[in-house]
N, C-alpha and C. Protein backbone atom coordinates (compact mmCIF):
# COMPACT_ATOMS: atom_id res chain seq x y z
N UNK A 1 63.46 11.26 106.99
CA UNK A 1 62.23 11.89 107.40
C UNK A 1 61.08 11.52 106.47
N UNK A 2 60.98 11.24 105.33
CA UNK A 2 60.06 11.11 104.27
C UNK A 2 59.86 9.80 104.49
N UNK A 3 60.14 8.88 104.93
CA UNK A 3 59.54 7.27 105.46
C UNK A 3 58.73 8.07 106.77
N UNK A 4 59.08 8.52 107.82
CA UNK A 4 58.45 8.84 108.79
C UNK A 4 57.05 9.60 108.81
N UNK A 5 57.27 10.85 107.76
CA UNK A 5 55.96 11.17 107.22
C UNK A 5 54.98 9.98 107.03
N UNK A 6 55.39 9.46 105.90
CA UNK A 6 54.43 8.89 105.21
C UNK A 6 53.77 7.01 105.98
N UNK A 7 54.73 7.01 106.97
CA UNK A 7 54.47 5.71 107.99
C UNK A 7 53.49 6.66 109.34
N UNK A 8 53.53 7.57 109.63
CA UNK A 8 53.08 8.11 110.43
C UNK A 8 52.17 8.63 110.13
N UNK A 9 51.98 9.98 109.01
CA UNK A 9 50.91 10.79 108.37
C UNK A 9 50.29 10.86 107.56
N UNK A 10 50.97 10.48 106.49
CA UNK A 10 50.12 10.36 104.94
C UNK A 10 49.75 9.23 104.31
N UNK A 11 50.28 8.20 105.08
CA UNK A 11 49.18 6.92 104.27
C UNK A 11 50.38 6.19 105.85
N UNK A 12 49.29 6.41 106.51
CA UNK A 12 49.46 4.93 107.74
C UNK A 12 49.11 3.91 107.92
N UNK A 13 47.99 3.83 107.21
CA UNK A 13 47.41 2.46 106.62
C UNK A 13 47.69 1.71 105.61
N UNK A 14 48.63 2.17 104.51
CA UNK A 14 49.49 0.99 103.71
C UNK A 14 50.66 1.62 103.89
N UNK A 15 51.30 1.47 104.54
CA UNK A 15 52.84 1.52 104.60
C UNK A 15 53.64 0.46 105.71
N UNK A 16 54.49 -0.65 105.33
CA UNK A 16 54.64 -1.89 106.53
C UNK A 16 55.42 -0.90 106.98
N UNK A 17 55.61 -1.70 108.08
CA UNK A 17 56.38 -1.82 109.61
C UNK A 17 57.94 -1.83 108.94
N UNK A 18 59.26 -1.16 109.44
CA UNK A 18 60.25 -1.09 108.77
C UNK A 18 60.71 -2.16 109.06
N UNK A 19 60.68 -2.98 110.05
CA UNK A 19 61.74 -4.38 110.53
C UNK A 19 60.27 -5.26 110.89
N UNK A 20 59.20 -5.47 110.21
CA UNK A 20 58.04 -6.01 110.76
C UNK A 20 58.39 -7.31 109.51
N UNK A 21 57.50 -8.25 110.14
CA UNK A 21 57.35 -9.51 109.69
C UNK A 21 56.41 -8.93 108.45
N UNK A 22 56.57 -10.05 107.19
CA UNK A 22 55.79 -10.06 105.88
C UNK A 22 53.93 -10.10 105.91
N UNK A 23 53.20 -9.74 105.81
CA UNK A 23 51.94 -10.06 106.26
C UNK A 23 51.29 -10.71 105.30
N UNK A 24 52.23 -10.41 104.04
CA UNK A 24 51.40 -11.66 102.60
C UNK A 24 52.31 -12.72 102.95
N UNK A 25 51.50 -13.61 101.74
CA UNK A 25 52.25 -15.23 101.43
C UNK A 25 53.16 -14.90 100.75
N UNK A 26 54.60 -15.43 100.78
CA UNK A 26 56.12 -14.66 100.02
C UNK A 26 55.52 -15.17 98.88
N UNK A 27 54.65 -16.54 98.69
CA UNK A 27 55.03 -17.40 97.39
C UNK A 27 53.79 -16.14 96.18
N UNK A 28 52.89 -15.39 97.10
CA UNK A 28 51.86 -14.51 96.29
C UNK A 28 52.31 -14.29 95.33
N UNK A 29 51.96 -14.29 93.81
CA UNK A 29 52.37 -13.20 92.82
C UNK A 29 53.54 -14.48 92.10
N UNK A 30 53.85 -15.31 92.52
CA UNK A 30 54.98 -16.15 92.18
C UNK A 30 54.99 -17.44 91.51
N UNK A 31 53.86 -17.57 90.27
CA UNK A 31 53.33 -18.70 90.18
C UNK A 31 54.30 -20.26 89.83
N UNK A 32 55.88 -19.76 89.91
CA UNK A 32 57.04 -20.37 89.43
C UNK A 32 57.47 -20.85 90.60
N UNK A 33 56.74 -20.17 91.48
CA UNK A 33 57.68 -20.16 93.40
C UNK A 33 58.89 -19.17 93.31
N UNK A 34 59.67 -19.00 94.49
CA UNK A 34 60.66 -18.51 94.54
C UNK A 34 61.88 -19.50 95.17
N UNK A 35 62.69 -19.06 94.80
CA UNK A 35 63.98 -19.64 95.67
C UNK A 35 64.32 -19.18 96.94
N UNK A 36 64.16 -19.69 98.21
CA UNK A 36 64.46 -19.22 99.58
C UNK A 36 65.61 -18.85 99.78
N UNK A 37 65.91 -18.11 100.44
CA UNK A 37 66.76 -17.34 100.89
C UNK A 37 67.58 -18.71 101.88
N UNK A 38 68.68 -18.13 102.08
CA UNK A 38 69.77 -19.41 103.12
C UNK A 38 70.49 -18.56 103.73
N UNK A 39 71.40 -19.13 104.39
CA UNK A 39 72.24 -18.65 105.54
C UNK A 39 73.25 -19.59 104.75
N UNK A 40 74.43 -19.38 104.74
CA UNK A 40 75.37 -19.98 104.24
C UNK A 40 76.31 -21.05 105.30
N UNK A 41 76.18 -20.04 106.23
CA UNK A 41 76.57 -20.68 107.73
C UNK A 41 75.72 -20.73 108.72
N UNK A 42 75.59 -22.08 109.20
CA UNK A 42 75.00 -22.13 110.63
C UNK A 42 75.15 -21.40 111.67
N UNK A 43 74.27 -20.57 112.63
CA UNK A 43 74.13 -20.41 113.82
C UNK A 43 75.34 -20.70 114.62
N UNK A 44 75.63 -22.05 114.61
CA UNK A 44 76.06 -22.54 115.95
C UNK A 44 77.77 -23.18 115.15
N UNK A 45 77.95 -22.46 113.78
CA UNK A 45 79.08 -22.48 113.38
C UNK A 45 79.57 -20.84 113.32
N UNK A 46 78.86 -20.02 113.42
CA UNK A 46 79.30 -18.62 113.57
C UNK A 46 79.26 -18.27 115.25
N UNK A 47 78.91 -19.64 115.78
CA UNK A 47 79.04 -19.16 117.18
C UNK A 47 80.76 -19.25 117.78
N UNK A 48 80.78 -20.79 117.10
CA UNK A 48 82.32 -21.40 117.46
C UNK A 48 82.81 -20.44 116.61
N UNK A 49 82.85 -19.75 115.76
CA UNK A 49 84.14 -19.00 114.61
C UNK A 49 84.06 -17.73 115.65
N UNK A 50 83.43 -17.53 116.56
CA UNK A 50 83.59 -15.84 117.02
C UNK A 50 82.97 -14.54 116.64
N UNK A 51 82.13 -15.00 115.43
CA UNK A 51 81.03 -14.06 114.54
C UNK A 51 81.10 -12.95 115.78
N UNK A 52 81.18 -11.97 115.31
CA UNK A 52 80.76 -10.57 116.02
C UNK A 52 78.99 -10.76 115.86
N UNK A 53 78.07 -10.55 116.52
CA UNK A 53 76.84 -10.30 116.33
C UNK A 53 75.95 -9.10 115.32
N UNK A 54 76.94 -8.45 115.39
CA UNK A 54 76.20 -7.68 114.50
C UNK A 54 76.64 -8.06 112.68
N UNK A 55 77.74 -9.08 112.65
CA UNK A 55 78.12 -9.30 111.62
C UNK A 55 77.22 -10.67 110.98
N UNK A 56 76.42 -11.23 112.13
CA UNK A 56 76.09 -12.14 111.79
C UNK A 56 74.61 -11.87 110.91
N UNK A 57 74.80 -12.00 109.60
CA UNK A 57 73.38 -12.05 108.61
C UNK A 57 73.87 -12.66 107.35
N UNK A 58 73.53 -12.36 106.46
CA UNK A 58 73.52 -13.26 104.75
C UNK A 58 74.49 -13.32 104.34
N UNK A 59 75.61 -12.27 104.89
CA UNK A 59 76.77 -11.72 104.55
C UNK A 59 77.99 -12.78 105.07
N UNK A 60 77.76 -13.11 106.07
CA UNK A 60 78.33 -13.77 107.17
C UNK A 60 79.97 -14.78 106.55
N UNK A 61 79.48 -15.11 105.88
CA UNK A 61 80.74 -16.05 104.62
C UNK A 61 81.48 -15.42 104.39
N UNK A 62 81.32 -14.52 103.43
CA UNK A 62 81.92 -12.95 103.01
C UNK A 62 82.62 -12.48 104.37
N UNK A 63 82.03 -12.40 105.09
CA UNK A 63 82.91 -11.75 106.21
C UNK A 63 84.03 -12.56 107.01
N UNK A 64 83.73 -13.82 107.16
CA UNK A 64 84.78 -14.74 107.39
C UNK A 64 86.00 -14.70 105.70
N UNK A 65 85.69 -14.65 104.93
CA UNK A 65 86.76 -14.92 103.99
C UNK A 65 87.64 -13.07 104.12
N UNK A 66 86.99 -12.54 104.46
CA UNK A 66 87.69 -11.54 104.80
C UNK A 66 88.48 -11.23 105.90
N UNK A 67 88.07 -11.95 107.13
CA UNK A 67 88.69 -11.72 108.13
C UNK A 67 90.05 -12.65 108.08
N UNK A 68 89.81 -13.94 107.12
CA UNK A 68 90.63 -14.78 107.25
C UNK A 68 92.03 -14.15 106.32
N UNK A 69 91.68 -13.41 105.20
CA UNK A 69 92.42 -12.69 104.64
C UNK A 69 93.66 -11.51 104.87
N UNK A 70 92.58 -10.81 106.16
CA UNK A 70 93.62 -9.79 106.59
C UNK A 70 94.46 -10.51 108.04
N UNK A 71 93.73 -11.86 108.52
CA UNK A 71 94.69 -12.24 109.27
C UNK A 71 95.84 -12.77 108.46
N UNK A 72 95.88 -13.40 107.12
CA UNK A 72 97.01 -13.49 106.62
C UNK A 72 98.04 -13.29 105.93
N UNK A 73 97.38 -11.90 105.66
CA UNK A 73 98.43 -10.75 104.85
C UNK A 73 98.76 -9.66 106.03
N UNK A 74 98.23 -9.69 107.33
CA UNK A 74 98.90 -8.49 108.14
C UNK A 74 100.07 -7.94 107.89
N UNK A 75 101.22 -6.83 107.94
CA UNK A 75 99.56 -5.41 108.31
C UNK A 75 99.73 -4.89 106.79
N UNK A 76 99.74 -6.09 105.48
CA UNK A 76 99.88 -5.51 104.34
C UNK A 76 98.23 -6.08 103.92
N UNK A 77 97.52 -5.46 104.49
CA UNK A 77 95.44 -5.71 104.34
C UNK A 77 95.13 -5.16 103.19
N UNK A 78 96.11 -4.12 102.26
CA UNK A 78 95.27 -3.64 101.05
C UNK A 78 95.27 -4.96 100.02
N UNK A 79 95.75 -5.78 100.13
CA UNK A 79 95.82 -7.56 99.56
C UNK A 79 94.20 -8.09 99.61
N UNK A 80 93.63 -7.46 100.21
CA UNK A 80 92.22 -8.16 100.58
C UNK A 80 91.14 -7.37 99.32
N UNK A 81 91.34 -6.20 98.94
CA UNK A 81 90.38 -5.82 98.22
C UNK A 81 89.67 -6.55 97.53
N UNK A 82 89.81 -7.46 97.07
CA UNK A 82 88.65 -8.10 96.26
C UNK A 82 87.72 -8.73 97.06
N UNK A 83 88.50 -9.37 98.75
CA UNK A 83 87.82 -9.82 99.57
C UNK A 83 86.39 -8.69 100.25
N UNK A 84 86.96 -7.68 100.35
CA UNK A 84 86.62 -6.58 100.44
C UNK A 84 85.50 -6.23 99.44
N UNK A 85 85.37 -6.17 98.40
CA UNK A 85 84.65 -5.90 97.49
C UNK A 85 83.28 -6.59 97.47
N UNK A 86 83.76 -8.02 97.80
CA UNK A 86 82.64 -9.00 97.83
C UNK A 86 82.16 -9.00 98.54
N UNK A 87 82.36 -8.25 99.78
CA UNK A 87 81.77 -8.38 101.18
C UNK A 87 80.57 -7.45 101.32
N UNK A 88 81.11 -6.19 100.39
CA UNK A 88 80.78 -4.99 100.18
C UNK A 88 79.67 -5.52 99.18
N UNK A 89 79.85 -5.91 98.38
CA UNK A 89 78.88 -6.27 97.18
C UNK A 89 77.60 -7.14 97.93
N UNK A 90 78.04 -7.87 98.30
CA UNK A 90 76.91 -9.03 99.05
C UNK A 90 75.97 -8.22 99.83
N UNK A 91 76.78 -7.13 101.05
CA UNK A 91 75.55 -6.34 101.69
C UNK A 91 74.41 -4.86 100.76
N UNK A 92 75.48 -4.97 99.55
CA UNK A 92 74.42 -4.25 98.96
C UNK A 92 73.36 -5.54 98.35
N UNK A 93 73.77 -6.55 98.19
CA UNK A 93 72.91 -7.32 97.21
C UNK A 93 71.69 -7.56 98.27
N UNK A 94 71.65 -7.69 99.82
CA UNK A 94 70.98 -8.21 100.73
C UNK A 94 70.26 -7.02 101.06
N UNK A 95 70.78 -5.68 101.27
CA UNK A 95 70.04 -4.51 101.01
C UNK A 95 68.66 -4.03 99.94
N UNK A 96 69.33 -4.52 98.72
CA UNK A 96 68.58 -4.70 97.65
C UNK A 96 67.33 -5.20 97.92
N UNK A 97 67.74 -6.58 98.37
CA UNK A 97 66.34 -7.56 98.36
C UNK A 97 65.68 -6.88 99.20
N UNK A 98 66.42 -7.00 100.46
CA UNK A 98 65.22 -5.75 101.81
C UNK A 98 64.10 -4.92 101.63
N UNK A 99 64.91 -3.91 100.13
CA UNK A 99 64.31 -3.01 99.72
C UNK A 99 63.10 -3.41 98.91
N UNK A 100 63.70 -4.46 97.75
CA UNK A 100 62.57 -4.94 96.96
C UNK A 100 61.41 -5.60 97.71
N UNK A 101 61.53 -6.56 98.87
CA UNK A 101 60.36 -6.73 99.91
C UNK A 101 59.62 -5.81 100.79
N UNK A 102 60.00 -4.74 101.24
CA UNK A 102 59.51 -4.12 101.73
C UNK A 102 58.34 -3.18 100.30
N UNK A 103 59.33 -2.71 99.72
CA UNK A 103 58.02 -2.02 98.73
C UNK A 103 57.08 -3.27 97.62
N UNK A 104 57.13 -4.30 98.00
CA UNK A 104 56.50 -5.36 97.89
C UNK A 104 55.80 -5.01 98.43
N UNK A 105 55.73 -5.28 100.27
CA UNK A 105 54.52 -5.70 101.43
C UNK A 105 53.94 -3.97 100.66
N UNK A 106 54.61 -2.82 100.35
CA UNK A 106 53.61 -1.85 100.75
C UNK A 106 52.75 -1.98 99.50
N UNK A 107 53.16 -2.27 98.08
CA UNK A 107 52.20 -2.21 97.33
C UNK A 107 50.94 -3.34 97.60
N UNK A 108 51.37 -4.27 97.73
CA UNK A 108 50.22 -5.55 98.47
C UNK A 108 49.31 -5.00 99.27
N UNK A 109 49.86 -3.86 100.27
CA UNK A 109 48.92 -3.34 100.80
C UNK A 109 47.98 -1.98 100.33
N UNK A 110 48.55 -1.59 99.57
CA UNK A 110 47.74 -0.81 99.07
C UNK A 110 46.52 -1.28 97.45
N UNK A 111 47.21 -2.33 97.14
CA UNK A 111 46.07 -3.29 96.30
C UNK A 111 45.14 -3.83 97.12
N UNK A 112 45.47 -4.34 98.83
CA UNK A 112 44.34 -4.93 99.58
C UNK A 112 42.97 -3.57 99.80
N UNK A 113 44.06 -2.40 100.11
CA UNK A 113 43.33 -1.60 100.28
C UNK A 113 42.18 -0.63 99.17
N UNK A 114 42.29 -0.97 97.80
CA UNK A 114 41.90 -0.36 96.72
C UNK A 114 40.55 -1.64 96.40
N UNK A 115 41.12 -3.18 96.75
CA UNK A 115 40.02 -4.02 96.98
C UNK A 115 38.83 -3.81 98.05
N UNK A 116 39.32 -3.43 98.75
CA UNK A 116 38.46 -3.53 100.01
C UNK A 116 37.66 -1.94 100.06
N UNK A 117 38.19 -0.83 99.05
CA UNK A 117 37.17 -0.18 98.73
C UNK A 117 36.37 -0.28 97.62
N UNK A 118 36.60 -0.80 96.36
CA UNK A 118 36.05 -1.30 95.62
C UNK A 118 35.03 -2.07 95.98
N UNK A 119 35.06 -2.87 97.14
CA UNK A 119 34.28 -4.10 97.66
C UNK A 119 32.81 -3.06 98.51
N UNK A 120 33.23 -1.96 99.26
CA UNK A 120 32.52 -1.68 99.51
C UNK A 120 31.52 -0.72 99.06
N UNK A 121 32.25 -0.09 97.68
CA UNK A 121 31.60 0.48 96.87
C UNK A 121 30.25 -0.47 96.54
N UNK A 122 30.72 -0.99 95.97
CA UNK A 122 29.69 -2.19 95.23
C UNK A 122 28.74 -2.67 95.97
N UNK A 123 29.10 -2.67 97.15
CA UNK A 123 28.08 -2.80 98.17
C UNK A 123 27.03 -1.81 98.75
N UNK A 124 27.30 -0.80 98.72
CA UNK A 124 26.72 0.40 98.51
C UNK A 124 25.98 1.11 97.47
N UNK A 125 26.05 0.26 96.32
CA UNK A 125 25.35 0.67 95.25
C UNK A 125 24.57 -0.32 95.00
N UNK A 126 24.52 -1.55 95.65
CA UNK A 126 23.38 -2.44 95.61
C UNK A 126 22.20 -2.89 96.47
């Protein structure tokens, strides 16, 4: 509820879109650049492997080394935990970033927005 407030009521004007596209330049703020993000597996190699769709994101590797795991320890699967772990680990690590971009776009936007009153201050006093 406290994202909904504050996307809806208390600051609707800097708060992004929860699944919305980036509206800055990623490279902003980055004068080193960044390292892009990858897919480990192709599209149209998680198509032929059977990828469940909802499994298909960053994780996607991780989830094949897991599946391949409990197909070969059946039905003794507690053998997989580490497979397990990593799978687990990776979607927090991809979570993470989510998180760190999103309160990215919102502070960006609320620096555009502290410019753009500043801007018109100044304009108003001259």
């Amino acid at each position: 509820m406290g994202n909904y407030v504050a996307y809806y009521i208390t600051h609707p004007d800097t708060m992004p879109e929860p699944d919305g596209k980036p509206t800055f330049d990623p490279m902003f703020g980055f004068p080193n650049g960044r390292k892009p993000r990858e897919m480990k597996i192709s599209e149209e190699d998680m198509i032929a492997l059977k990828v469940p769709l909802d499994k298909r994101d960053y994780c996607a590797h991780k989830y094949l080394e897991l599946h391949e795991c409990k197909r070969r320890h059946y039905p003794f699967m507690l053998k997989c935990a580490h497979e397990r772990h990593e799978y687990n680990a990776c979607h927090f690590e991809d979570y993470t970033l989510r998180l760190k971009e999103y309160e990215r776009e919102r502070r960006l936007l609320e620096r555009q927005k502290r410019i753009a009153a500043r801007q018109a201050q100044e304009q108003a006093t001259a």
